[in-house]
N, C-alpha and C. Protein backbone atom coordinates (compact mmCIF):
# COMPACT_ATOMS: atom_id res chain seq x y z
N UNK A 1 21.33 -14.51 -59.85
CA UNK A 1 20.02 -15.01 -59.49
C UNK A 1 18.99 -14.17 -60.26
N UNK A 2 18.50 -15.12 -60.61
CA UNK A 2 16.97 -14.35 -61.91
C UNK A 2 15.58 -13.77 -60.73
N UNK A 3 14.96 -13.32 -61.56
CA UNK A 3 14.23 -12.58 -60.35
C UNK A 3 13.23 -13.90 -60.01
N UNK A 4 13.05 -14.41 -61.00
CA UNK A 4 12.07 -15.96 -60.39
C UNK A 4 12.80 -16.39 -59.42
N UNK A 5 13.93 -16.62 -59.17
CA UNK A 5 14.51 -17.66 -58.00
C UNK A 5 14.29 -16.53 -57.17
N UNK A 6 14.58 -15.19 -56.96
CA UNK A 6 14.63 -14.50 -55.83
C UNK A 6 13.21 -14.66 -55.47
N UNK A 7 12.24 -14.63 -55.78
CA UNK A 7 10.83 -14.16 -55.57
C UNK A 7 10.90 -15.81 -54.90
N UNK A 8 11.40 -17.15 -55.36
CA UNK A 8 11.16 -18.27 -54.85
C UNK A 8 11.91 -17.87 -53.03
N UNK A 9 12.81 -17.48 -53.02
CA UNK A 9 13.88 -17.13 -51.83
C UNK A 9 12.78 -15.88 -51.14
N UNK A 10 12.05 -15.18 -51.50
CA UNK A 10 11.56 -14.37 -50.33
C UNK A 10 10.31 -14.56 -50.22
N UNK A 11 9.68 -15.81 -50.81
CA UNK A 11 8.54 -16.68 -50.57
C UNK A 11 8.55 -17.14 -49.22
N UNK A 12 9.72 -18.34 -49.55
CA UNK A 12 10.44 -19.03 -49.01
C UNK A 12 10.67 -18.29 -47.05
N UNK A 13 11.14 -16.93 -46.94
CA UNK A 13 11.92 -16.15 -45.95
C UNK A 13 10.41 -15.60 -45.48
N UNK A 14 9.43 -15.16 -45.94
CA UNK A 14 8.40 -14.78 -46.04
C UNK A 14 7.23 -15.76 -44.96
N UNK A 15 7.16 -16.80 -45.82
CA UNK A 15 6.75 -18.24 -44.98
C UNK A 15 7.33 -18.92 -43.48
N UNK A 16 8.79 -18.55 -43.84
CA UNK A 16 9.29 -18.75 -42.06
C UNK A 16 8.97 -17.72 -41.23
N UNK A 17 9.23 -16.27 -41.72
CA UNK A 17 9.19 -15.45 -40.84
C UNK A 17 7.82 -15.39 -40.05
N UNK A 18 6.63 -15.13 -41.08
CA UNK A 18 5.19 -15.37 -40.43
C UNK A 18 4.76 -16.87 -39.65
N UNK A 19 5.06 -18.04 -39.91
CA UNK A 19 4.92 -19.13 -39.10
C UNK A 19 5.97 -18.51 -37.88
N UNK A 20 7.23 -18.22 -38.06
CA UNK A 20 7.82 -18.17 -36.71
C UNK A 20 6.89 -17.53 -35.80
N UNK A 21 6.77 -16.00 -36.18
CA UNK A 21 6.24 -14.76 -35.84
C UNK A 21 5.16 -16.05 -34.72
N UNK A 22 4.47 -16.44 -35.62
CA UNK A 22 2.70 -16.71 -35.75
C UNK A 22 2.89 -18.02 -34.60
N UNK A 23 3.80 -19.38 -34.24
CA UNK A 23 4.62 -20.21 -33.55
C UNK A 23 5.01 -19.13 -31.71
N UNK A 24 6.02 -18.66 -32.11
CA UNK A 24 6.12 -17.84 -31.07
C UNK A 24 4.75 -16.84 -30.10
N UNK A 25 4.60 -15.96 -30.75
CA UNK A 25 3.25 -15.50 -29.96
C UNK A 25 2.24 -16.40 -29.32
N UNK A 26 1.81 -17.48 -30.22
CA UNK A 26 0.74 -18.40 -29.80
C UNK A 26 1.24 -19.05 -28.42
N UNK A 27 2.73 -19.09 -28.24
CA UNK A 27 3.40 -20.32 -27.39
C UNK A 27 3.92 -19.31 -26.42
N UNK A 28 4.25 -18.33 -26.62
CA UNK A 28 4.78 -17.44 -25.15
C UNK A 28 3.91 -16.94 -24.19
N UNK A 29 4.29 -16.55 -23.29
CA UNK A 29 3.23 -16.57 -22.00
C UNK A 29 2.16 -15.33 -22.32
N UNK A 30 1.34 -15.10 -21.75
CA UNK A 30 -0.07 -14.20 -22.25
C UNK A 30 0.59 -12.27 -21.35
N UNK A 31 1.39 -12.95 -20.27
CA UNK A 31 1.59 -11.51 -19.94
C UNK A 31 2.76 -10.74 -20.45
N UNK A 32 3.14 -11.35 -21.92
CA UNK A 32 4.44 -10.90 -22.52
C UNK A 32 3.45 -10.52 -23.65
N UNK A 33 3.24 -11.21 -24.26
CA UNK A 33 2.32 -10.82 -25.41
C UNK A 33 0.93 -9.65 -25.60
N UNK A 34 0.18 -10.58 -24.82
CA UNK A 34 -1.25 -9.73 -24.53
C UNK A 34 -2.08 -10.69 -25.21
N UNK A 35 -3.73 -10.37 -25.26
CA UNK A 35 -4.60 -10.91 -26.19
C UNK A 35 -4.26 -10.48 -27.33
N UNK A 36 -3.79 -9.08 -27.55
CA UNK A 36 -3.63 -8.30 -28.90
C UNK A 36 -2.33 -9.56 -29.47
N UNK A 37 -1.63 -9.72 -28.76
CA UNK A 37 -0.27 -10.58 -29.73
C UNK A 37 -0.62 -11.84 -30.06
N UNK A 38 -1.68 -12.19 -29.15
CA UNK A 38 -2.24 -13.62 -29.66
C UNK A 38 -2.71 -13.70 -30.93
N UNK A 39 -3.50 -12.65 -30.91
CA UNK A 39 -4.48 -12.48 -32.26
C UNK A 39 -3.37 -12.10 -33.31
N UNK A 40 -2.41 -11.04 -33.07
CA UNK A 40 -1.87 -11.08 -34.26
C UNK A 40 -0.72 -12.62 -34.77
N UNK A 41 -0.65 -13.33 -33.73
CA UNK A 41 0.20 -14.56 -33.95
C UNK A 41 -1.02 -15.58 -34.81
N UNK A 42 -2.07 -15.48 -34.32
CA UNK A 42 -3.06 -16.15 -35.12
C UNK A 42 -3.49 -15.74 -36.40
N UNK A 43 -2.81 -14.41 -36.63
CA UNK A 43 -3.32 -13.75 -38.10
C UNK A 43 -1.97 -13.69 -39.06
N UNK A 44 -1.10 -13.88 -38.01
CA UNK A 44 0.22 -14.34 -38.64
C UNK A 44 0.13 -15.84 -39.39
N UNK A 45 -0.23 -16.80 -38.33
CA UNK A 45 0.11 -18.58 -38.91
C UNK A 45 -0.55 -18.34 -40.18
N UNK A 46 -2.32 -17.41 -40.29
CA UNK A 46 -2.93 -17.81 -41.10
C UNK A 46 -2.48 -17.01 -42.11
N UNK A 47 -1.33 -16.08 -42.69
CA UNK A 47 -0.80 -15.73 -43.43
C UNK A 47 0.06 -16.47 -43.39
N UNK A 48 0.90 -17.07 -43.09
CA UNK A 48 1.90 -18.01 -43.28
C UNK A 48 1.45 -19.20 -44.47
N UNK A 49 0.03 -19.65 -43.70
CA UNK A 49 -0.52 -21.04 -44.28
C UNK A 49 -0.76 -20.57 -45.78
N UNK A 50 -1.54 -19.23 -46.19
CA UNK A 50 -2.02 -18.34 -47.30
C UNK A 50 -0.44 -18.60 -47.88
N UNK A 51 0.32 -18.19 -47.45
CA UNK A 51 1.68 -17.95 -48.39
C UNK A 51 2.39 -19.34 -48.67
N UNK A 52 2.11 -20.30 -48.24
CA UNK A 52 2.45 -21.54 -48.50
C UNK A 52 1.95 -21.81 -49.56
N UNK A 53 0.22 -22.00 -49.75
CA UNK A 53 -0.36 -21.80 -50.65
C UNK A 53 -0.11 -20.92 -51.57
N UNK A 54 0.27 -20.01 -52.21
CA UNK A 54 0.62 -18.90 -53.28
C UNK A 54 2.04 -19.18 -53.80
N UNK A 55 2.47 -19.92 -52.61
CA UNK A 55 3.96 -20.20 -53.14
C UNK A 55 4.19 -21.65 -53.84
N UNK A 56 3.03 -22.65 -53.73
CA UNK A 56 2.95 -23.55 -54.44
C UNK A 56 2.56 -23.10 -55.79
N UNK A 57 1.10 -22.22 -55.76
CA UNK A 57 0.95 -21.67 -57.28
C UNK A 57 1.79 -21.12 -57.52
N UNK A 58 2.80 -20.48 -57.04
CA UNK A 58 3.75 -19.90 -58.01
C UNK A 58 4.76 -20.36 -58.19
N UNK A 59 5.13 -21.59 -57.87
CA UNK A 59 6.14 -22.80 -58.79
C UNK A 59 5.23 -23.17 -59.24
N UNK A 60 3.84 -23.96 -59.56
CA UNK A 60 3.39 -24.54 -60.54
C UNK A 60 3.13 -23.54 -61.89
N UNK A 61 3.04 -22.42 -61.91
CA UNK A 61 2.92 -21.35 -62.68
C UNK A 61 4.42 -20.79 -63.53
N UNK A 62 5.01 -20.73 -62.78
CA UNK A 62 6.58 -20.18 -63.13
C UNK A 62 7.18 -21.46 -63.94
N UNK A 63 6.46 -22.83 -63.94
CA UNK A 63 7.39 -23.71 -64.30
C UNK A 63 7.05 -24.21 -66.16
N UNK A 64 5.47 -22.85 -66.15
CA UNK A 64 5.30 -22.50 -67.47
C UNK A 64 5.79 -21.11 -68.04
N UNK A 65 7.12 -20.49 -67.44
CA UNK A 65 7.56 -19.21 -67.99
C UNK A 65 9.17 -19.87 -68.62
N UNK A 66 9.28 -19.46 -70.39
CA UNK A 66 10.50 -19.60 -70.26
C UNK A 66 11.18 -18.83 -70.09
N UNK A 67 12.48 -19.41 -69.55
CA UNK A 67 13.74 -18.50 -69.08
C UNK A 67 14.95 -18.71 -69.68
């Protein structure tokens, strides 16, 4: 595996983990979490959504590198 596909694979692992993260907190009960876990589940999705985005530019970008 070339380092482009890996970087596609921990995009990829990167994007689930923060939506999960960011999914979970928002949806579990408030006296497990806190306000503090809310907020960070909400600062999670919106890094998730950011990395979705970066990970599109970086297949449209990578698909001008030859290999």
């Amino acid at each position: 595996m070339d380092l482009k596909h890996f970087h596609y694979v921990f995009i990829a692992v990167s994007i689930l983990c923060t939506l999960g993260f960011g999914f979970w907190a928002m949806t579990a009960d408030v006296r497990i979490v806190g306000s503090w876990g809310r907020a960070g589940g909400l600062v999670s999705a919106l890094l998730g959504v950011l990395l979705s985005v970066y990970g599109v530019w970086f297949v449209r970008k990578s698909r001008q590198i030859i290999t």
